[in-house]
Protein backbone atom coordinates (compact mmCIF):
# COMPACT_ATOMS: atom_id res chain seq x y z
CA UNK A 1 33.95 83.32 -39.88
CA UNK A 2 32.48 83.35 -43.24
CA UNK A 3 34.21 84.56 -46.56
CA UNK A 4 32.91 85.93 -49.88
CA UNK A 5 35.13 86.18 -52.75
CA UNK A 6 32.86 86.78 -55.71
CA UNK A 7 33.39 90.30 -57.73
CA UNK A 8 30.82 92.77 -59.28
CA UNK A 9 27.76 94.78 -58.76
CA UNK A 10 25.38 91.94 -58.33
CA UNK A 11 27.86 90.31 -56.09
CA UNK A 12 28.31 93.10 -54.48
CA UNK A 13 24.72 93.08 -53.10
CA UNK A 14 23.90 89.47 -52.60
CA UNK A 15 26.67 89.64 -49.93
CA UNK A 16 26.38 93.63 -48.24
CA UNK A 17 22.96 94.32 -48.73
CA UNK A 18 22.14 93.19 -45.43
CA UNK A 19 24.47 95.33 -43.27
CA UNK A 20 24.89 98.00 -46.33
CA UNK A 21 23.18 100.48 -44.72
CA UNK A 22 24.40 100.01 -40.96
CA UNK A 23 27.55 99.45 -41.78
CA UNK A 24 29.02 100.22 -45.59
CA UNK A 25 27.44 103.70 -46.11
CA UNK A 26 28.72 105.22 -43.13
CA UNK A 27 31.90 104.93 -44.23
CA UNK A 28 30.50 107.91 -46.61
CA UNK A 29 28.59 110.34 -44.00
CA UNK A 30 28.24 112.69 -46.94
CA UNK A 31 24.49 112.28 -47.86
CA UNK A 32 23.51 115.60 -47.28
CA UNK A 33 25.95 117.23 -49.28
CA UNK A 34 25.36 115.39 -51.80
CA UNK A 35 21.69 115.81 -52.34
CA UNK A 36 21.72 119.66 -52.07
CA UNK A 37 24.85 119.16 -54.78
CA UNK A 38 22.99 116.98 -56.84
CA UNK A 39 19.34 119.08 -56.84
CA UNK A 40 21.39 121.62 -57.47
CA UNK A 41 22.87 120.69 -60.49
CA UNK A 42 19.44 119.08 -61.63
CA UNK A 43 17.77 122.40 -61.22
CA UNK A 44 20.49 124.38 -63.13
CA UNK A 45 20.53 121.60 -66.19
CA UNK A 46 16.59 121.94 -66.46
CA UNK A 47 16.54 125.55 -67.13
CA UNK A 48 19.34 124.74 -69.31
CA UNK A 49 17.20 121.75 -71.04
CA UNK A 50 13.39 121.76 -70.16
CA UNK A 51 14.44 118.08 -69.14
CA UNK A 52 14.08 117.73 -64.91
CA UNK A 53 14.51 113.68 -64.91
CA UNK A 54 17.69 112.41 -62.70
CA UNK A 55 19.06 108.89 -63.02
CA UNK A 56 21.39 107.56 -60.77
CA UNK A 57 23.44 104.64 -61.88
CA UNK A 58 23.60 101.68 -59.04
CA UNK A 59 20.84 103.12 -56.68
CA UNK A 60 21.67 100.74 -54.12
CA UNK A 61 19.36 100.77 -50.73
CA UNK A 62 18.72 104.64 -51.60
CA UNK A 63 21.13 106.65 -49.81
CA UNK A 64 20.74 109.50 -52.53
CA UNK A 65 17.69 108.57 -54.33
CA UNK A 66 15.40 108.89 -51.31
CA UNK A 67 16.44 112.28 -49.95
CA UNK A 68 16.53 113.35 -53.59
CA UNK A 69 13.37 112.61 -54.45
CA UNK A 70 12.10 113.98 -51.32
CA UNK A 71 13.37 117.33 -52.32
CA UNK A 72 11.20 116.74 -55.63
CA UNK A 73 13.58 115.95 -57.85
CA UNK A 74 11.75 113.05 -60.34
CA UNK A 75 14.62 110.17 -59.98
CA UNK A 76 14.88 106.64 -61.41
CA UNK A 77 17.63 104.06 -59.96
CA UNK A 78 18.81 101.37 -61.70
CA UNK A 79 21.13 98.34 -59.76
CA UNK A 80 21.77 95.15 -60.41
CA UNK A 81 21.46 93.68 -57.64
CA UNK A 82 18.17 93.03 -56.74
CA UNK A 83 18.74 92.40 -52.83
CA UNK A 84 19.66 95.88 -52.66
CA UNK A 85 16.45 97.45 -54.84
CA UNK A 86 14.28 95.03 -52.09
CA UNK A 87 16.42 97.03 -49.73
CA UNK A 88 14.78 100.12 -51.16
CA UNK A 89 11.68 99.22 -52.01
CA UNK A 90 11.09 98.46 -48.28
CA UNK A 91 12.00 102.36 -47.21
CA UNK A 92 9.50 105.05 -46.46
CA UNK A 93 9.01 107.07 -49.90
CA UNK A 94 10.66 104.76 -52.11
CA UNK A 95 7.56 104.91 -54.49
CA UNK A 96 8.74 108.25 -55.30
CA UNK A 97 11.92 106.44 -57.14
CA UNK A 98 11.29 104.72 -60.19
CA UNK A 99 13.72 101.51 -59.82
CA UNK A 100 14.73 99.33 -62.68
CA UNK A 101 16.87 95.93 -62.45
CA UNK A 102 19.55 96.26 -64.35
CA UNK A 103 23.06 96.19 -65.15
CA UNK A 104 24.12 99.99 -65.83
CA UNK A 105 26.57 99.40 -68.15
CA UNK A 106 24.27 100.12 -70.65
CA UNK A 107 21.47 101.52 -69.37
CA UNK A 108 18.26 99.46 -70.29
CA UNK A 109 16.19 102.78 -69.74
CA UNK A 110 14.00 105.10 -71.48
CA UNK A 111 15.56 108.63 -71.61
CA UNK A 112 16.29 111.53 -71.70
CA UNK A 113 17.25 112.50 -68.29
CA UNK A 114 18.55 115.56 -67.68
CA UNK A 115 21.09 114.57 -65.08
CA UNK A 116 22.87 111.16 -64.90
CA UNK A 117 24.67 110.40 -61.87
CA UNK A 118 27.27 107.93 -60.08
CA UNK A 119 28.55 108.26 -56.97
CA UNK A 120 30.52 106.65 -53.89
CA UNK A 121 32.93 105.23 -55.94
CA UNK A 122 30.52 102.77 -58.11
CA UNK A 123 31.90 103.51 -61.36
CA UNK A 124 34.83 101.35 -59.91
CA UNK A 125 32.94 97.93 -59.44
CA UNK A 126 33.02 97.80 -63.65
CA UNK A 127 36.36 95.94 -63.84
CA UNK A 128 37.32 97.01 -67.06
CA UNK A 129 38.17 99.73 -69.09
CA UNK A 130 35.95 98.70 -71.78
CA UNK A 131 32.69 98.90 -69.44
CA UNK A 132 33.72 101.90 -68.02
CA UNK A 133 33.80 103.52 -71.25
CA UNK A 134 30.74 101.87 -72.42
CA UNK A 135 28.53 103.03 -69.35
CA UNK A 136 29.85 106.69 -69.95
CA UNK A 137 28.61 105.92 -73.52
CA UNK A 138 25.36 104.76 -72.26
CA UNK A 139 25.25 107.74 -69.83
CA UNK A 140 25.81 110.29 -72.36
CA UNK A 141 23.20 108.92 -75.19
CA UNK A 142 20.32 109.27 -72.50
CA UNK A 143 21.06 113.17 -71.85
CA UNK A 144 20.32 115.77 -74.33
CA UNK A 145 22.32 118.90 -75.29
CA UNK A 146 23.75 120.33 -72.52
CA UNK A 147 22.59 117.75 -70.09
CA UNK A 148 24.95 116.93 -67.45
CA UNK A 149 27.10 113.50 -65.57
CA UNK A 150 28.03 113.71 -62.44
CA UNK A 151 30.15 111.56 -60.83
CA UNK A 152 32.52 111.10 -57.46
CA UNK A 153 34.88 108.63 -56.29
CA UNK A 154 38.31 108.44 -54.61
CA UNK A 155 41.82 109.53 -56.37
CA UNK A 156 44.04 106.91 -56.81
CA UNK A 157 46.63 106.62 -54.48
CA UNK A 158 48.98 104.02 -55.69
CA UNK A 159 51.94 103.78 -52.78
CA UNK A 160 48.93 103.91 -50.17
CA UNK A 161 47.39 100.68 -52.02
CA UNK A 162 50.66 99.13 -51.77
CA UNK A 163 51.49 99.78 -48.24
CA UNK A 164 47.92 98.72 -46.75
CA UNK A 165 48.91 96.04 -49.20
CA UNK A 166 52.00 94.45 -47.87
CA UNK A 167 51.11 95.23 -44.26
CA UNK A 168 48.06 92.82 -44.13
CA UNK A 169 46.84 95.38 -41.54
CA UNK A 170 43.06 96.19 -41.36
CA UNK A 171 42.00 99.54 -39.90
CA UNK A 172 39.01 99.46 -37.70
CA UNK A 173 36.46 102.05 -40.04
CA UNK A 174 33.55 101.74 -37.57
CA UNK A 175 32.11 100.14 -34.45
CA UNK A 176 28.83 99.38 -32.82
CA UNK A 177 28.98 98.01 -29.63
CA UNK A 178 30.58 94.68 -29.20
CA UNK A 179 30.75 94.73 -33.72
CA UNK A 180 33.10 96.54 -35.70
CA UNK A 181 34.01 96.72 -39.10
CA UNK A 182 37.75 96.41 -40.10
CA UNK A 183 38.95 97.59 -43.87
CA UNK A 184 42.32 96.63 -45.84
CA UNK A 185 43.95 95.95 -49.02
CA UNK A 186 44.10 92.37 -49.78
CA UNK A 187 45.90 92.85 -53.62
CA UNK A 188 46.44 95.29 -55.89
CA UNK A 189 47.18 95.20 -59.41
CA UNK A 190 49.02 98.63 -60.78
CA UNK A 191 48.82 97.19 -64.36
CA UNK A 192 44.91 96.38 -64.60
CA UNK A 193 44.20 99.35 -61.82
CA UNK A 194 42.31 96.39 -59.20
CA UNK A 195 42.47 97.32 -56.17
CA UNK A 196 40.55 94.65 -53.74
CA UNK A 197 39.26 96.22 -50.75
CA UNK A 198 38.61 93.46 -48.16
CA UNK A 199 35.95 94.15 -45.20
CA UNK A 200 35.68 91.88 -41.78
CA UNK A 201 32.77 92.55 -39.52
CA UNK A 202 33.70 90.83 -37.00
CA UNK A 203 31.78 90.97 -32.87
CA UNK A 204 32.49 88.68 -29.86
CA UNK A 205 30.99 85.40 -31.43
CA UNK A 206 31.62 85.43 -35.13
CA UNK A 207 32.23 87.07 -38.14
CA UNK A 208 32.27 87.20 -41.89
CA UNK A 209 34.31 88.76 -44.66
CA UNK A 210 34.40 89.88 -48.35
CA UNK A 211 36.17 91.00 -50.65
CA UNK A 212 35.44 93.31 -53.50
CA UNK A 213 37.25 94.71 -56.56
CA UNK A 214 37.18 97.86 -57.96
CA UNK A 215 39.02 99.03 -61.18
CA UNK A 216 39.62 102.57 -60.25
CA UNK A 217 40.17 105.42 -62.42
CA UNK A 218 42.69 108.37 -62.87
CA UNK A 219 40.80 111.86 -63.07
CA UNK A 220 42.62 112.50 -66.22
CA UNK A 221 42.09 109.03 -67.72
CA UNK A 222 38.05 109.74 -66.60
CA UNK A 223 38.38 113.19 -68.68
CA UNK A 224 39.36 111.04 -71.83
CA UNK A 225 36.48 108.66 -71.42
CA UNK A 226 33.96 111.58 -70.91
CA UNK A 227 35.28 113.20 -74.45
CA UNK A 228 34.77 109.82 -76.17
CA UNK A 229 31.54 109.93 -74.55
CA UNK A 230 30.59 113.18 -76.14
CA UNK A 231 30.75 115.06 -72.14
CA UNK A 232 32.86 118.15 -71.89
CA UNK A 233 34.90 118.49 -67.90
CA UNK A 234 32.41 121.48 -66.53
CA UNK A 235 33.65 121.34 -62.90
CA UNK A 236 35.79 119.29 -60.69
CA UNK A 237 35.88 119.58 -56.72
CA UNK A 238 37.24 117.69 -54.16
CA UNK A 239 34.49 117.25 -52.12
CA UNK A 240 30.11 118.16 -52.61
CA UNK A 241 31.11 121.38 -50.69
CA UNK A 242 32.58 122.48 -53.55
CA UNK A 243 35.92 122.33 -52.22
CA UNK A 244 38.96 123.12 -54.13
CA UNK A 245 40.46 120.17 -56.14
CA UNK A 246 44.44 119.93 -56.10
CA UNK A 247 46.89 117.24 -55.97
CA UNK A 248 46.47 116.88 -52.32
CA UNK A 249 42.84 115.92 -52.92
CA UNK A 250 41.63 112.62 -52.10
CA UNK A 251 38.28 112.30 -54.01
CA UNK A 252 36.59 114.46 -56.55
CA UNK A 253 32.99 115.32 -57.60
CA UNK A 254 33.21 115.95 -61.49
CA UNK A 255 30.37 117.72 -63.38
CA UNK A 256 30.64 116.77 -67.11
CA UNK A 257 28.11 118.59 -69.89
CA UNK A 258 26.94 116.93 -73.33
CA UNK A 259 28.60 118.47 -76.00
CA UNK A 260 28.82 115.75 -78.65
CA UNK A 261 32.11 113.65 -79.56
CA UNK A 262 35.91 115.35 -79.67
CA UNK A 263 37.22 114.10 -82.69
CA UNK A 264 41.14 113.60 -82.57
């Protein structure tokens, strides 16, 4: 049984890129959804705009970008890790993304782009504050007037964190034959907002492990970064259906426009 213990995006990659797709994304079986949600919202920002250009912030293997693109939607991905863009590269249609290497807390990209969005919960692998308001900063200078950032992860749940927590117990999120991939909780910090998800795919003969760390993010807190950011709360949902968002909701797909700053 092998274990990985190193945080962050690049990280991230190096150790998942290899069973990301068989394994990692379809614990998100949402890809659909989210490409008629995101074309949608493209389309409606370039009549807003003129400007028809999509980024997504940590592209990964493609989940999104591909299907995107497919529906003609011109989209550049930026990651930083570059197992995952050779991942990508190595996919039917990925010359239809434009890919750049990169970290995405500040976007080393040439806008504008109508849309910029960041999804499946990747905001959260920037472990602090600081670079989560810096790559909504970076977000928001690429878009112009009325552009729009879109963005979906999970709602905090603090007692669930701390139960999974102290019970040690891994749930069993998928299975292939004779391999199955177990999730848990192996800390979590209430103060700095970590959370460290811990996955074990594990089959008859061996195994390996890793842990990750996300600093996740209150949908209020989010709201207050967007209007240093300049990006005005257009929509929130729970879900790409469009589903109603209430305090039963356990993620959220948030539409934010460019406005310019909110002074205090």
């Amino acid at each position: 049984m092998t274990t990985q213990e190193n945080y962050g995006p690049t990280s991230y990659g190096e150790e998942l890129a290899d069973i990301y797709d068989n394994w990692i994304v379809r614990l998100q079986e949402d890809t659909e959804p989210t490409v008629r949600f995101l074309a949608d919202v493209a389309e409606r920002v370039a009549k807003d705009t003129g400007e028809r250009r999509v980024l997504e912030l940590g592209v990964g293997t493609g989940r999104v970008a591909l299907p995107l693109a497919a529906r003609g939607v011109d989209v550049t991905g930026i990651d930083a890790s570059g197992e995952m863009l050779d991942r990508l590269r190595a996919k039917p249609g990925s010359d239809a993304v434009s890919l750049v290497h990169g970290d995405f807390v500040e976007p080393d990209v040439q806008g504008p782009f109508g849309t910029v969005y960041v999804v499946f919960n990747t905001l959260y692998s920037l472990a602090t504050q600081e670079d989560q308001i810096r790559c909504l900063a970076g977000a928001a200078a690429l878009l112009p007037e009325g552009g729009a950032f879109v963005f979906q992860g999970f709602v905090p749940d603090t007692a669930r964190f701390e139960m999974a927590r102290q019970s040690g117990q891994q749930m069993e999120v998928a299975r292939s034959g004779d391999t199955s991939l177990n999730l848990g909780i192996d800390r979590h910090d209430p103060v700095r907002q970590h959370m460290y998800p811990h996955y074990s795919l594990k089959d008859s003969g061996s195994g390996r492990e890793h842990t990750v760390r996300f600093r996740y993010v209150w949908p209020s807190e989010l709201d207050l970064m967007a209007r240093l950011a300049g990006l005005t709360l257009e929509h929130r949902f729970a879900d790409w259906d469009g589903g109603a968002f209430d305090a039963g909701s356990q993620a959220h797909v948030s539409v934010y426009r460019k406005t310019g700053p909110v002074r205090p």
